[in-house]
Protein backbone atom coordinates (compact mmCIF):
# COMPACT_ATOMS: atom_id res chain seq x y z
CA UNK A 1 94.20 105.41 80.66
CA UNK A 2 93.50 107.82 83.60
CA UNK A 3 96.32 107.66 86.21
CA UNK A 4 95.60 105.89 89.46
CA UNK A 5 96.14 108.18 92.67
CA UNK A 6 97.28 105.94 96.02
CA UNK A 7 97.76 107.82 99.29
CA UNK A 8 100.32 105.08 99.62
CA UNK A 9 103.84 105.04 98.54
CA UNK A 10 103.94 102.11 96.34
CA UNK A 11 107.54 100.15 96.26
CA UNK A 12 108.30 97.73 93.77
CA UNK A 13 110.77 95.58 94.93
CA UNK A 14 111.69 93.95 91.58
CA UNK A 15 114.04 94.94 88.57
CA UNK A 16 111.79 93.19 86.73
CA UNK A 17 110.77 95.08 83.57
CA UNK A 18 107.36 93.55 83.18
CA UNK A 19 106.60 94.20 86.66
CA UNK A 20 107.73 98.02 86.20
CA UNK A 21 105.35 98.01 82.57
CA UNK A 22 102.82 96.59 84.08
CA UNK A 23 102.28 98.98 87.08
CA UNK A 24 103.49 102.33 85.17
CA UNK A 25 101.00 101.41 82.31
CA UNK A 26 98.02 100.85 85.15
CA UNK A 27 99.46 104.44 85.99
CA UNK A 28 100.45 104.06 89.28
CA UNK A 29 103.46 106.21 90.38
CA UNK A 30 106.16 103.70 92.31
CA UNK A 31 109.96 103.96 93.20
CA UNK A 32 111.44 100.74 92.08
CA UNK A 33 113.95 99.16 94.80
CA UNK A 34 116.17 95.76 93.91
CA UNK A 35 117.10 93.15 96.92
CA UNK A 36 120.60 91.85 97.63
CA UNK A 37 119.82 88.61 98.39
CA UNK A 38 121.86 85.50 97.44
CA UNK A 39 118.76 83.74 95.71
CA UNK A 40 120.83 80.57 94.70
CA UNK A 41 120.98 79.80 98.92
CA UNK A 42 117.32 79.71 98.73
CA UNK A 43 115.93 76.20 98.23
CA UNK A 44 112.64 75.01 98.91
CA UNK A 45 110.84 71.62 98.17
CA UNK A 46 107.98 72.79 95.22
CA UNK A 47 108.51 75.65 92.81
CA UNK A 48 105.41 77.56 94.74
CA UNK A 49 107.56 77.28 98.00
CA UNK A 50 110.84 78.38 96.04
CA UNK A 51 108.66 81.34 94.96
CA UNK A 52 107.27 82.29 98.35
CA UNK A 53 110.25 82.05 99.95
CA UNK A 54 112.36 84.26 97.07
CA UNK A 55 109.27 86.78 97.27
CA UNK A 56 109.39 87.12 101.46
CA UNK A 57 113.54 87.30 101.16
CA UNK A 58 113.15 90.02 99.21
CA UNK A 59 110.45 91.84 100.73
CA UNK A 60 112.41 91.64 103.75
CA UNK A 61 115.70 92.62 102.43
CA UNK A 62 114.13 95.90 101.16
CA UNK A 63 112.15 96.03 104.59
CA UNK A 64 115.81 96.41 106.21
CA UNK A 65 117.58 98.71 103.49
CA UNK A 66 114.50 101.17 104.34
CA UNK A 67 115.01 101.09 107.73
CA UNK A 68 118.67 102.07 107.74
CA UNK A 69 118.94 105.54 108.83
CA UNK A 70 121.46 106.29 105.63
CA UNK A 71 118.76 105.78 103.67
CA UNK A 72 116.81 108.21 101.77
CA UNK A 73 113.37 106.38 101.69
CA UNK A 74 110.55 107.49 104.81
CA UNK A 75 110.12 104.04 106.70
CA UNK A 76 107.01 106.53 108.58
CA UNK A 77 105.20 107.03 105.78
CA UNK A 78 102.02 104.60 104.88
CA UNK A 79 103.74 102.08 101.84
CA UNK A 80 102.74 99.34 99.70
CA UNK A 81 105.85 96.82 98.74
CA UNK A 82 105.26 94.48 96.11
CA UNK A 83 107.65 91.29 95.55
CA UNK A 84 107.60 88.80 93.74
CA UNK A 85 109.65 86.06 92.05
CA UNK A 86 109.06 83.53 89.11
CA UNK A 87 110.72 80.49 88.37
CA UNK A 88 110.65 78.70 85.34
CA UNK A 89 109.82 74.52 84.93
CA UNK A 90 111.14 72.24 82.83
CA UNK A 91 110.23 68.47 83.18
CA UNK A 92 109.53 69.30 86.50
CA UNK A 93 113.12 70.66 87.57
CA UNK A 94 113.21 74.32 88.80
CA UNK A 95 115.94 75.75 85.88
CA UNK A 96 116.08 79.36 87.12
CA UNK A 97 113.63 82.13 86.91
CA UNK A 98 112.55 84.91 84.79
């Protein structure tokens, strides 16, 4: 597969290794970035609102750590993050996620 150019710094803010597979074998370049959030405090009423709200808590956790002067990232430089979260179902009970 031919790699895929960006001019955008792509971010994936997962440590998810299907995530990271998925991306490097589309060929994209990224630097991979993990939230500290406290995901457990996060509860939500459906498992697609658990998900949304897990993805945007992330996103914006990594949306702060790059705008800390002590870090190394370029917060001026055009960037694509990607977050996501998954959850897993069982009987209709949220059990944890991937």
């Amino acid at each position: 597969m031919e790699a895929s150019t960006s001019s955008y710094k792509i971010i994936l803010g997962s440590s998810s290794v299907a995530r990271r597979k998925i991306l490097s074998e589309m060929g994209y370049e990224f630097t991979k970035m993990t939230a500290d959030i406290d995901e457990k405090s996060i509860r939500k009423e459906t498992p697609e609102e658990l998900v949304m709200a897990l993805a945007e808590a992330k996103a914006n956790a990594i949306i702060s750590k790059l705008q800390t002067t002590s870090n190394q990232e370029r917060v001026d430089e055009s960037m694509i993050l990607i977050a996501a979260d998954t959850v897993h179902l069982a009987s209709f009970l949220v059990i944890g996620n991937c």
